[in-house]
N, C-alpha and C. Protein backbone atom coordinates (compact mmCIF):
# COMPACT_ATOMS: atom_id res chain seq x y z
N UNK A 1 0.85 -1.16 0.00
CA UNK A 1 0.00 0.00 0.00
C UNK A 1 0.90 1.23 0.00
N UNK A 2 0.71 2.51 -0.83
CA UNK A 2 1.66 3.30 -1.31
C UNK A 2 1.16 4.35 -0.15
N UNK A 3 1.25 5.61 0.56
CA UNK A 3 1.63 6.42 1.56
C UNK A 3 0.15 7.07 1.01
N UNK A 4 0.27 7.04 -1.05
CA UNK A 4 -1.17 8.44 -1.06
C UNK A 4 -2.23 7.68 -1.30
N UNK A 5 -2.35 6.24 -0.71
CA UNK A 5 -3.97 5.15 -0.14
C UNK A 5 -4.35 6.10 1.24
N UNK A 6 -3.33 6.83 1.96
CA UNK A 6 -3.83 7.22 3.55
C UNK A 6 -4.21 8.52 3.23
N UNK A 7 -4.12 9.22 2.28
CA UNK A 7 -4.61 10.45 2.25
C UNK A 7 -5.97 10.35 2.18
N UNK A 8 -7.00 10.77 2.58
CA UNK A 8 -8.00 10.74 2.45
C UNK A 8 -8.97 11.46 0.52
N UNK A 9 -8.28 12.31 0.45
CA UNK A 9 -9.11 12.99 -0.42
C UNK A 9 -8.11 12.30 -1.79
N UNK A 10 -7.40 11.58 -2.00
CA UNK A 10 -6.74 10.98 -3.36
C UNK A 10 -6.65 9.77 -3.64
N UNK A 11 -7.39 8.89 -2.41
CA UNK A 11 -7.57 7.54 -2.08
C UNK A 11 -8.54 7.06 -3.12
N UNK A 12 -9.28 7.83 -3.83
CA UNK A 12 -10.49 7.49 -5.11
C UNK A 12 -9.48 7.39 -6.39
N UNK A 13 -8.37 8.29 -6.37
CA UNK A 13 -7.87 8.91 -7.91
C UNK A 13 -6.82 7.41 -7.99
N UNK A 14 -7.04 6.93 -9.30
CA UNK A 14 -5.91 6.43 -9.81
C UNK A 14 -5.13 4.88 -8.86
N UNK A 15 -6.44 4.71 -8.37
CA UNK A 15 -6.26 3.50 -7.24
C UNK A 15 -7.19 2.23 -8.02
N UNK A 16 -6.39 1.23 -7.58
CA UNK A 16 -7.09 -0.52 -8.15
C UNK A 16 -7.89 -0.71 -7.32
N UNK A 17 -9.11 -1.08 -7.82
CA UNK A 17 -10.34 -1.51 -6.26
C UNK A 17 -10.25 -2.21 -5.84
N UNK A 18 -10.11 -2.38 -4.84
CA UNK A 18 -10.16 -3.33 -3.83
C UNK A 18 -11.31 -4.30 -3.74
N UNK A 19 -11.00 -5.71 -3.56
CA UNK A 19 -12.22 -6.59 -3.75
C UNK A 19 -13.12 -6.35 -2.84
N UNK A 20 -14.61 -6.42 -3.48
CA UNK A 20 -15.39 -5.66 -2.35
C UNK A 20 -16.16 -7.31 -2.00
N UNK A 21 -16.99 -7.23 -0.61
CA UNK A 21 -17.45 -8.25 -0.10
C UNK A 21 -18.93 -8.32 -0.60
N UNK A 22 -19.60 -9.27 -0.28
CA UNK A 22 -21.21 -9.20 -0.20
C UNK A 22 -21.66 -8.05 0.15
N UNK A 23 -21.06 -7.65 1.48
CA UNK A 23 -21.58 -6.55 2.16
C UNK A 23 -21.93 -5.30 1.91
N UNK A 24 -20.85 -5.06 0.53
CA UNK A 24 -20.16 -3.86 -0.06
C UNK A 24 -18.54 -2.87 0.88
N UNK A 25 -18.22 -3.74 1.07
CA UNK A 25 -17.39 -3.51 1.84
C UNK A 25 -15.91 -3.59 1.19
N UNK A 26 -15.10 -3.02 1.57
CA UNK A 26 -13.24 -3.91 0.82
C UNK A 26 -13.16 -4.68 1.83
N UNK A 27 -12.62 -5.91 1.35
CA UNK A 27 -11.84 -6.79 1.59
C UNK A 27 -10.70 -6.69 2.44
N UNK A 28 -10.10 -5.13 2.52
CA UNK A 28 -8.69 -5.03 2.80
C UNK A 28 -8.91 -4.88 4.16
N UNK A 29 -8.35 -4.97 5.24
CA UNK A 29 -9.05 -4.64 6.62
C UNK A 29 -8.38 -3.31 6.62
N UNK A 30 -7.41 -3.09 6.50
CA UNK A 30 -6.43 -1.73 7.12
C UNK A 30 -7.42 -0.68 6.46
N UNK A 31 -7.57 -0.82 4.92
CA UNK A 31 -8.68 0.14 4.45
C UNK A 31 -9.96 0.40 5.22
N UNK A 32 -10.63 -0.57 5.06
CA UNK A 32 -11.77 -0.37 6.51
C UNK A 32 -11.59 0.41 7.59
N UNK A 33 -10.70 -0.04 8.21
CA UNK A 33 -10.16 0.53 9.54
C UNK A 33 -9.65 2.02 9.38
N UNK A 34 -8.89 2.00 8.14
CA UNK A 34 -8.71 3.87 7.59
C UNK A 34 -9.70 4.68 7.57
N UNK A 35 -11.14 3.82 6.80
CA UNK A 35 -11.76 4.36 6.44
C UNK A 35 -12.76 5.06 7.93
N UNK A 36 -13.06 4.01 8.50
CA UNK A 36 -13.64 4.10 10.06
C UNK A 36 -13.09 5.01 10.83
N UNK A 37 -12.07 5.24 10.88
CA UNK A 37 -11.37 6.24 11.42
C UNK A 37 -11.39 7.93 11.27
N UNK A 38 -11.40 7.55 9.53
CA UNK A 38 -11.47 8.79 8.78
C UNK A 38 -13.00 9.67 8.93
N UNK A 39 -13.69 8.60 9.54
CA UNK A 39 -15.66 8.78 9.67
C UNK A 39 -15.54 9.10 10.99
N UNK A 40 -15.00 8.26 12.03
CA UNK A 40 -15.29 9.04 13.37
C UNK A 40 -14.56 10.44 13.66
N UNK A 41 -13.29 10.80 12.93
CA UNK A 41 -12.76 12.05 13.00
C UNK A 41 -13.74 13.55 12.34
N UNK A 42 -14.18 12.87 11.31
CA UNK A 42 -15.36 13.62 10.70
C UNK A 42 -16.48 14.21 11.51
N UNK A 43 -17.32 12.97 11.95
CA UNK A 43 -18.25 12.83 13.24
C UNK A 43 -17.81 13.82 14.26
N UNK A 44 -16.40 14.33 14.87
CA UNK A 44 -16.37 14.46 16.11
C UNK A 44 -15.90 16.09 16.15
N UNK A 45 -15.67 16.15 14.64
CA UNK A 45 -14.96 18.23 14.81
C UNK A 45 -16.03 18.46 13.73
N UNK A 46 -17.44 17.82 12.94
CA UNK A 46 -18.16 18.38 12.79
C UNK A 46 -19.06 19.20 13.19
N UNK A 47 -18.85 18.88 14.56
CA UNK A 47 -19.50 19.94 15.37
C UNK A 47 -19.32 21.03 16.05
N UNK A 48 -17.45 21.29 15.74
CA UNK A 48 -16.93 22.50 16.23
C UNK A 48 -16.62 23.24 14.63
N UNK A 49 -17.45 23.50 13.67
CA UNK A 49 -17.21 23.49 12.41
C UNK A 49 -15.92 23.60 11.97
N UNK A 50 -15.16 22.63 11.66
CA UNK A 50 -13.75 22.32 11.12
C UNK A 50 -14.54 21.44 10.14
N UNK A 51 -13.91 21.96 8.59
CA UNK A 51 -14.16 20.83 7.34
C UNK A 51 -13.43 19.32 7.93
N UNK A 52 -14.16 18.54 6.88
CA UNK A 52 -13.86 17.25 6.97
C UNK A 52 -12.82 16.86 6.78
N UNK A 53 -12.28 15.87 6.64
CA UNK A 53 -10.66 15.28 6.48
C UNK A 53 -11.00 15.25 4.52
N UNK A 54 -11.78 14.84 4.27
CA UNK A 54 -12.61 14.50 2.70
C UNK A 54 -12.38 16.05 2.18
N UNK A 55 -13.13 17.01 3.22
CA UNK A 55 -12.73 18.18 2.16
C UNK A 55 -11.74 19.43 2.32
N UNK A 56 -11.12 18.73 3.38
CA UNK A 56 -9.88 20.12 3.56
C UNK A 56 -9.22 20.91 3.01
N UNK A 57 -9.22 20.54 1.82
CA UNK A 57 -8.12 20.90 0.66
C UNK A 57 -9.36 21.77 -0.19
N UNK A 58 -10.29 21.86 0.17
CA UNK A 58 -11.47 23.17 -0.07
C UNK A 58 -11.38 24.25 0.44
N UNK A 59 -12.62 25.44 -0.15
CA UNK A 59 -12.18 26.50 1.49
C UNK A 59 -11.49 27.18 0.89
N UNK A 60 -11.08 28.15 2.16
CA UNK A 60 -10.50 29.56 1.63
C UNK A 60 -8.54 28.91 1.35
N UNK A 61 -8.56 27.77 2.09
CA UNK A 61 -6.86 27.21 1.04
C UNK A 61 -6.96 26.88 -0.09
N UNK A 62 -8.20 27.06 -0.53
CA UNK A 62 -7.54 26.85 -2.11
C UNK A 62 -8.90 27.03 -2.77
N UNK A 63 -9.23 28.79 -2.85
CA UNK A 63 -10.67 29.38 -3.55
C UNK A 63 -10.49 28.51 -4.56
N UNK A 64 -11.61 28.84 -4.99
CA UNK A 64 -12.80 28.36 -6.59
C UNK A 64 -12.26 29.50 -7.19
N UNK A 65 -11.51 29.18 -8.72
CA UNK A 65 -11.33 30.14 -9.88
C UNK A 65 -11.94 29.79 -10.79
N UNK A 66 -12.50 30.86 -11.93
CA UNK A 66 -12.83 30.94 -12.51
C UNK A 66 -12.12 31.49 -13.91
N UNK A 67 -11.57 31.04 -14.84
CA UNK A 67 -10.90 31.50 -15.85
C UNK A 67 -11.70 32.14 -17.21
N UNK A 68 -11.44 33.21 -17.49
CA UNK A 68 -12.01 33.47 -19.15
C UNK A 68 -11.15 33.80 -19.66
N UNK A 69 -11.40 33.87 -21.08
CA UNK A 69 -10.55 34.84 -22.17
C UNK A 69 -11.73 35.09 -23.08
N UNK A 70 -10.93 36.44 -23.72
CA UNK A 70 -12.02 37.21 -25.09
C UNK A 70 -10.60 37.62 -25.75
N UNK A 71 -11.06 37.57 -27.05
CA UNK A 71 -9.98 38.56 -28.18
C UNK A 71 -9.58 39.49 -27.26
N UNK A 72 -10.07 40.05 -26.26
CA UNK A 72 -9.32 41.65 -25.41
C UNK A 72 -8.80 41.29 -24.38
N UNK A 73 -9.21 40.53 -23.63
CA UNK A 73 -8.40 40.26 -22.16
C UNK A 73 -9.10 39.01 -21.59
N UNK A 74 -7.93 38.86 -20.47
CA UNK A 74 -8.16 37.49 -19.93
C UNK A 74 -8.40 37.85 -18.51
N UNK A 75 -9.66 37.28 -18.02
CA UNK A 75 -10.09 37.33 -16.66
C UNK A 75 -10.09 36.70 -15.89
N UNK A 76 -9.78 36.60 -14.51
CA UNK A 76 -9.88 35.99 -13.41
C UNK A 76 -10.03 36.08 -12.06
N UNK A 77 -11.96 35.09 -11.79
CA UNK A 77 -12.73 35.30 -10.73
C UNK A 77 -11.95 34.56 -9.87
N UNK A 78 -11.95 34.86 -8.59
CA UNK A 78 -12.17 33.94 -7.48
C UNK A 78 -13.02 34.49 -6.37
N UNK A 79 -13.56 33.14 -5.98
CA UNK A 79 -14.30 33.57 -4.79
C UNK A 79 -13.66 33.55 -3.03
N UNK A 80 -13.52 35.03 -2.97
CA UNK A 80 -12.94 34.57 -1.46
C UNK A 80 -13.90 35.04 -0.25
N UNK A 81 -14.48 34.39 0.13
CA UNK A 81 -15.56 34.78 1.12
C UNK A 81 -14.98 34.72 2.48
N UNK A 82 -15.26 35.85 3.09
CA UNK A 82 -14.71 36.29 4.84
C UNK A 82 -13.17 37.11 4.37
N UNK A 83 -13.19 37.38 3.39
CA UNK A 83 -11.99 37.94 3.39
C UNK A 83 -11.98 39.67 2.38
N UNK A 84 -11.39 40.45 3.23
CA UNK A 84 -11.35 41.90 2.76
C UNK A 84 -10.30 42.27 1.88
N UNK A 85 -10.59 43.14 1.39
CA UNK A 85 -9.64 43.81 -0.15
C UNK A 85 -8.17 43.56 0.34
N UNK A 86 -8.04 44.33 1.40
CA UNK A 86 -6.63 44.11 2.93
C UNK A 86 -5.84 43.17 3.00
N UNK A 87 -6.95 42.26 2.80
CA UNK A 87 -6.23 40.59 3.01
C UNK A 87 -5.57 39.97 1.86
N UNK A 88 -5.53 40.66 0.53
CA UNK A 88 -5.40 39.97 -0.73
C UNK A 88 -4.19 40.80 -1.14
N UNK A 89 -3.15 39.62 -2.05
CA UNK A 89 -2.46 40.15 -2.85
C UNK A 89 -2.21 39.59 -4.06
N UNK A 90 -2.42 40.67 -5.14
CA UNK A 90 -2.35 40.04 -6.38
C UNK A 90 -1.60 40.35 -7.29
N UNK A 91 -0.76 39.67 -7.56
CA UNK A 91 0.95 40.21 -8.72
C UNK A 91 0.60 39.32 -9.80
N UNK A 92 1.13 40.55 -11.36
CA UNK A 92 1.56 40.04 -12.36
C UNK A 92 2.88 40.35 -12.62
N UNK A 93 3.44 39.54 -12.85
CA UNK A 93 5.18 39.07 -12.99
C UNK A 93 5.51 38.13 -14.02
N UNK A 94 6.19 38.58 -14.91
CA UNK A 94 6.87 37.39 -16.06
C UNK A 94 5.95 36.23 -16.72
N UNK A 95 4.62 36.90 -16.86
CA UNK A 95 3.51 36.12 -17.50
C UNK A 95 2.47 34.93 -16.65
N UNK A 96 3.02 35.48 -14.92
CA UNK A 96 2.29 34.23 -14.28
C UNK A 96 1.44 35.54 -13.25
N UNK A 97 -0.15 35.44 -12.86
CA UNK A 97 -0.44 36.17 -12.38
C UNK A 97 -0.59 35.27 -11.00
N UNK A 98 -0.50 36.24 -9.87
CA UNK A 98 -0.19 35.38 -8.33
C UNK A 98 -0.95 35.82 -7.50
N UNK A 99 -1.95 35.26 -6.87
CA UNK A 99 -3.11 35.38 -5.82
C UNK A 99 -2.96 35.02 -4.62
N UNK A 100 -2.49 35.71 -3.33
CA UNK A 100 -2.49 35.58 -2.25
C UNK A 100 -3.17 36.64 -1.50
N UNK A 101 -3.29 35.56 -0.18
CA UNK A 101 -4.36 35.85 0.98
C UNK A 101 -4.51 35.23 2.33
N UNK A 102 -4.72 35.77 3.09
CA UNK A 102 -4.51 34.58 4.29
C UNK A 102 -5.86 35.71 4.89
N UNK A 103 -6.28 34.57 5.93
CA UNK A 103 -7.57 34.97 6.98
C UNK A 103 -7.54 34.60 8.12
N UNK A 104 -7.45 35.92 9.34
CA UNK A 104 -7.00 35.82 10.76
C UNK A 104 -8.26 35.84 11.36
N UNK A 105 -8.89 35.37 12.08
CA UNK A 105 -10.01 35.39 12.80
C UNK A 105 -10.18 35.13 14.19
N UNK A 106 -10.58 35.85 15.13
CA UNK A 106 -10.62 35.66 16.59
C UNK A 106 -11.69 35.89 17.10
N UNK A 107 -12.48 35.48 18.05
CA UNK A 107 -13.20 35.48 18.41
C UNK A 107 -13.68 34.99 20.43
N UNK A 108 -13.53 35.97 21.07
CA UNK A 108 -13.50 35.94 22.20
C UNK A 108 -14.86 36.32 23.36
N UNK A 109 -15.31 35.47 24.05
CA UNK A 109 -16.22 35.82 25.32
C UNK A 109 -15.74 35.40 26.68
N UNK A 110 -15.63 36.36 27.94
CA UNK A 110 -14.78 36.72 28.04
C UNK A 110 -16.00 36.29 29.14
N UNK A 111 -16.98 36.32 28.99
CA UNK A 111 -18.17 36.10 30.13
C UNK A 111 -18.63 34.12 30.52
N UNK A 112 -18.19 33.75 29.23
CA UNK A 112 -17.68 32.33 29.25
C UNK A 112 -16.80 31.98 29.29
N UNK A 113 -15.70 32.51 29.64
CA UNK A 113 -14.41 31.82 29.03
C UNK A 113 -13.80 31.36 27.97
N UNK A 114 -14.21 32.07 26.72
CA UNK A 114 -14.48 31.00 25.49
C UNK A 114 -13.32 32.05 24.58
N UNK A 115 -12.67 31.08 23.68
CA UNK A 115 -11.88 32.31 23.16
C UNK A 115 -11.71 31.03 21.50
N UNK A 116 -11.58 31.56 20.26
CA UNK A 116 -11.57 30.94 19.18
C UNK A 116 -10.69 31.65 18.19
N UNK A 117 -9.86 30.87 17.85
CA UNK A 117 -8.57 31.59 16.56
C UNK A 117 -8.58 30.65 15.73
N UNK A 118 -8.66 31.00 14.18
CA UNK A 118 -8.36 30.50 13.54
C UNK A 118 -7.81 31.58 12.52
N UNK A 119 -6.85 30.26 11.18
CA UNK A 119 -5.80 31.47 10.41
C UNK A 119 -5.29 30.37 9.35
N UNK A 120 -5.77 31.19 8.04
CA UNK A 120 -5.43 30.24 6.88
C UNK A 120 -5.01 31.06 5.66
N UNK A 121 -3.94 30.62 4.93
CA UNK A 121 -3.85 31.17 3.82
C UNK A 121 -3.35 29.98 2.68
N UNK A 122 -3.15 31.12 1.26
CA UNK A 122 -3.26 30.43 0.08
C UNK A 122 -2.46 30.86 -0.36
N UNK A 123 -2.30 30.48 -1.90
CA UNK A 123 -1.47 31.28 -3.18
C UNK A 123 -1.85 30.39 -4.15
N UNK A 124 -2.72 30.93 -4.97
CA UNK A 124 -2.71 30.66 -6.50
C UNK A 124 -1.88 31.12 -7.52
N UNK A 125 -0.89 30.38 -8.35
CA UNK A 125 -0.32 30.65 -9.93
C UNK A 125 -0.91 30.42 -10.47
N UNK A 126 -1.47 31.35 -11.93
CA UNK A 126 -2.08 31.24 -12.80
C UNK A 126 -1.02 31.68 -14.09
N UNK A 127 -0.59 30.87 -15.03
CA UNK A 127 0.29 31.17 -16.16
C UNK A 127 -0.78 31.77 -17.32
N UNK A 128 0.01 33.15 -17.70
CA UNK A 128 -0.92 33.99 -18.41
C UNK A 128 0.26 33.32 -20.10
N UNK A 129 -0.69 33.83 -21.49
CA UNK A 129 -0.10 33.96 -22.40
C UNK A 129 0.86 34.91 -22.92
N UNK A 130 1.67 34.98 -24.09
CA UNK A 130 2.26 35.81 -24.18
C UNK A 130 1.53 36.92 -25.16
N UNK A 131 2.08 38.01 -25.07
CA UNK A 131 1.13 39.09 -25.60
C UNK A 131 0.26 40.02 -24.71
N UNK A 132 0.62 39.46 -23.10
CA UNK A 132 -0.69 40.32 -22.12
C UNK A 132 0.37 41.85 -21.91
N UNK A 133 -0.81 42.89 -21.56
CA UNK A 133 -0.08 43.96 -20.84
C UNK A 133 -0.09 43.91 -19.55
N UNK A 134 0.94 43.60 -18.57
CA UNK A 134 0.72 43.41 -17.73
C UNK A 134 0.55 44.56 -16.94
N UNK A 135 0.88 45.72 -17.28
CA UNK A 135 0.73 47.06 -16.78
C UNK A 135 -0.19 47.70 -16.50
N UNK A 136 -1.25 47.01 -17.69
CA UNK A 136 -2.78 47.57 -17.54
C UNK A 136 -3.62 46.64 -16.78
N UNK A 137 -3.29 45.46 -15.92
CA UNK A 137 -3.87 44.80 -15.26
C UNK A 137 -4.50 45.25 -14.04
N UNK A 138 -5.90 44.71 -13.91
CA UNK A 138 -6.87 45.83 -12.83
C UNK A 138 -7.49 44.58 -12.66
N UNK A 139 -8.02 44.96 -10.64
CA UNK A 139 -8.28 43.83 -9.96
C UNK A 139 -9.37 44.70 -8.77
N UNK A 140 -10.91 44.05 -9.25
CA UNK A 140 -11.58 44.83 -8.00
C UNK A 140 -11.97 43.28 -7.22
N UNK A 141 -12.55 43.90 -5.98
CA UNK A 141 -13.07 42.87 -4.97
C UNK A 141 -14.29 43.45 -4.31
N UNK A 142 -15.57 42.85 -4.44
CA UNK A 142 -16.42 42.92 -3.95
C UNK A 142 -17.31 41.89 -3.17
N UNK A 143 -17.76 42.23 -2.76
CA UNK A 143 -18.95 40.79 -1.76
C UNK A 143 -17.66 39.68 -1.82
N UNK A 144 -16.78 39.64 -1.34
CA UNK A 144 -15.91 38.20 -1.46
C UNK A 144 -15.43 37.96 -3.30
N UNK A 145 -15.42 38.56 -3.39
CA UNK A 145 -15.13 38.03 -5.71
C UNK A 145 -14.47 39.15 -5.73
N UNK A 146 -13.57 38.00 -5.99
CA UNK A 146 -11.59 38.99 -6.66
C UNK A 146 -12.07 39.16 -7.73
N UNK A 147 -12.09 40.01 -8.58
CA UNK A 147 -11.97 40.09 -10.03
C UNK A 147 -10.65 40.45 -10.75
N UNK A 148 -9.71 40.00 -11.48
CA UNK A 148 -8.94 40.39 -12.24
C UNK A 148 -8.93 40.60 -13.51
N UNK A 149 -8.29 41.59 -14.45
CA UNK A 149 -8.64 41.44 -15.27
C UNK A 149 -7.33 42.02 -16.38
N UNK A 150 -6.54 41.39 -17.09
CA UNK A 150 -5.77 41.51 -17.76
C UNK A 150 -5.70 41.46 -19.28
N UNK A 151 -5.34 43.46 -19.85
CA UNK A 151 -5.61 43.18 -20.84
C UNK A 151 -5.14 42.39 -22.02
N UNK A 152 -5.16 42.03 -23.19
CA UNK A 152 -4.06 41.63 -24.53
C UNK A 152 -3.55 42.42 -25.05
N UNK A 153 -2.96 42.64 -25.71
CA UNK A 153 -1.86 43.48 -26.88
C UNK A 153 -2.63 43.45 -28.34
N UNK A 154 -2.19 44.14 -28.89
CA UNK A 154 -2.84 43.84 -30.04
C UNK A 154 -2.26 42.44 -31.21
N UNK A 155 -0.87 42.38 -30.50
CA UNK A 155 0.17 41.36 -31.13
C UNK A 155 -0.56 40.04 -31.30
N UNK A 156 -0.82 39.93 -29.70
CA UNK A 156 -1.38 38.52 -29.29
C UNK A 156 -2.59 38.19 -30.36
N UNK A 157 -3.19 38.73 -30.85
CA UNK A 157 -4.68 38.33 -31.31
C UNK A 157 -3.47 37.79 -33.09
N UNK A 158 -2.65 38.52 -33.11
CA UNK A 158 -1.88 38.10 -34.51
C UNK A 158 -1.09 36.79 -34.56
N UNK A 159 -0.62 36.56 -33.49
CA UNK A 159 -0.17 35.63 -33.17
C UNK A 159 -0.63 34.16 -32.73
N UNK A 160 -2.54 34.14 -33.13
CA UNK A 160 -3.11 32.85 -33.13
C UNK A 160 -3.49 32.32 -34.35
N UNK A 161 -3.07 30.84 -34.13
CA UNK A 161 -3.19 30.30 -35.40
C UNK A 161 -4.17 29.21 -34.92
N UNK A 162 -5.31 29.37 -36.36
CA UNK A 162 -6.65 28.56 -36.04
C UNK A 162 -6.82 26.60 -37.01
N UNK A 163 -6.64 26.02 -35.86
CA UNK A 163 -6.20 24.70 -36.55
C UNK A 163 -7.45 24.07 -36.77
N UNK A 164 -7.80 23.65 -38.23
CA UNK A 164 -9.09 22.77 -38.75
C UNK A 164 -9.14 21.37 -38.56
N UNK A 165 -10.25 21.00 -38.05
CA UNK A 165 -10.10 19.95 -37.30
C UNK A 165 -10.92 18.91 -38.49
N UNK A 166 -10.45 18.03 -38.91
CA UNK A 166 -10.69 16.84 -39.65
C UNK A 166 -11.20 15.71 -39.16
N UNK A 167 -12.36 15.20 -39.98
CA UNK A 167 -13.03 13.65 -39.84
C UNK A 167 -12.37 12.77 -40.85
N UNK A 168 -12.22 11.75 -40.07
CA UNK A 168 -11.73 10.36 -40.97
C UNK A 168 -12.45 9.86 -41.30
């Protein structure tokens, strides 16, 4: 059994199935037992809202993008929710545009005793084409949605070549 069977969220990708029983079950015990494990850990910080072991790698470590392009410019959404204009940084550099952010959160009662921190960040690379201006690149943020938006050159639109696609 290779190290990325224990990861939880890559244990589906690119793995041989395991013989399953009558039951619907694997065969393998250690899998079972991973898997059981991986369910009561779930079960037990679902209720102090911490994502699952299944979806950790979701979330503000690693927003939802959204990519476009038009003949004029190439855009890019992400959604970062709980997080302010403040918190974001966004560079274009040598054709790769770079999205960082992290989110500090505290939360204290002081009449319970109760005190809560949490703190996460990211960085997205996104490799742009050649031909962008990177100079004229403009980035608003509203309700949580980065918008970026980077224009083309006029070069770039000369520089595509349109390939015809053939039936046999």
């Amino acid at each position: 059994m290779a190290i990325r069977d224990l990861i939880p969220w890559s244990r589906q990708e690119n793995r041989v199935p395991a013989q399953v029983s009558a039951a619907g079950e694997a065969s393998d015990p250690l899998l079972s037992l991973h898997r059981e494990v991986n369910r009561l850990f779930d079960d037990v910080f679902r209720g102090f809202g911490v994502p699952s072991l299944a979806s950790a790698e979701r979330g503000i470590l690693s927003p939802s993008l959204e990519l476009a392009e038009t003949d004029k410019e190439i855009r890019v959404t992400a959604e970062l929710p709980g997080l302010d204009e403040k918190d974001v940084e966004v560079i274009v550099e040598e054709g790769v545009l770079t999205l960082r952010g992290e989110k500090k959160s505290e939360v204290e009662d002081k009449d319970r005793g109760y005190s809560e921190r949490s703190y996460g960040r990211f960085e997205r690379r996104i490799g742009l084409p050649r031909g962008i201006e990177q100079d004229k690149a403009n980035a608003t943020f509203k309700n949580g949605v980065l918008t970026v938006t980077v224009p083309k050159s006029a070069s770039a639109a000369e520089n595509v070549r349109r390939i015809p696609v053939n039936s046999k």
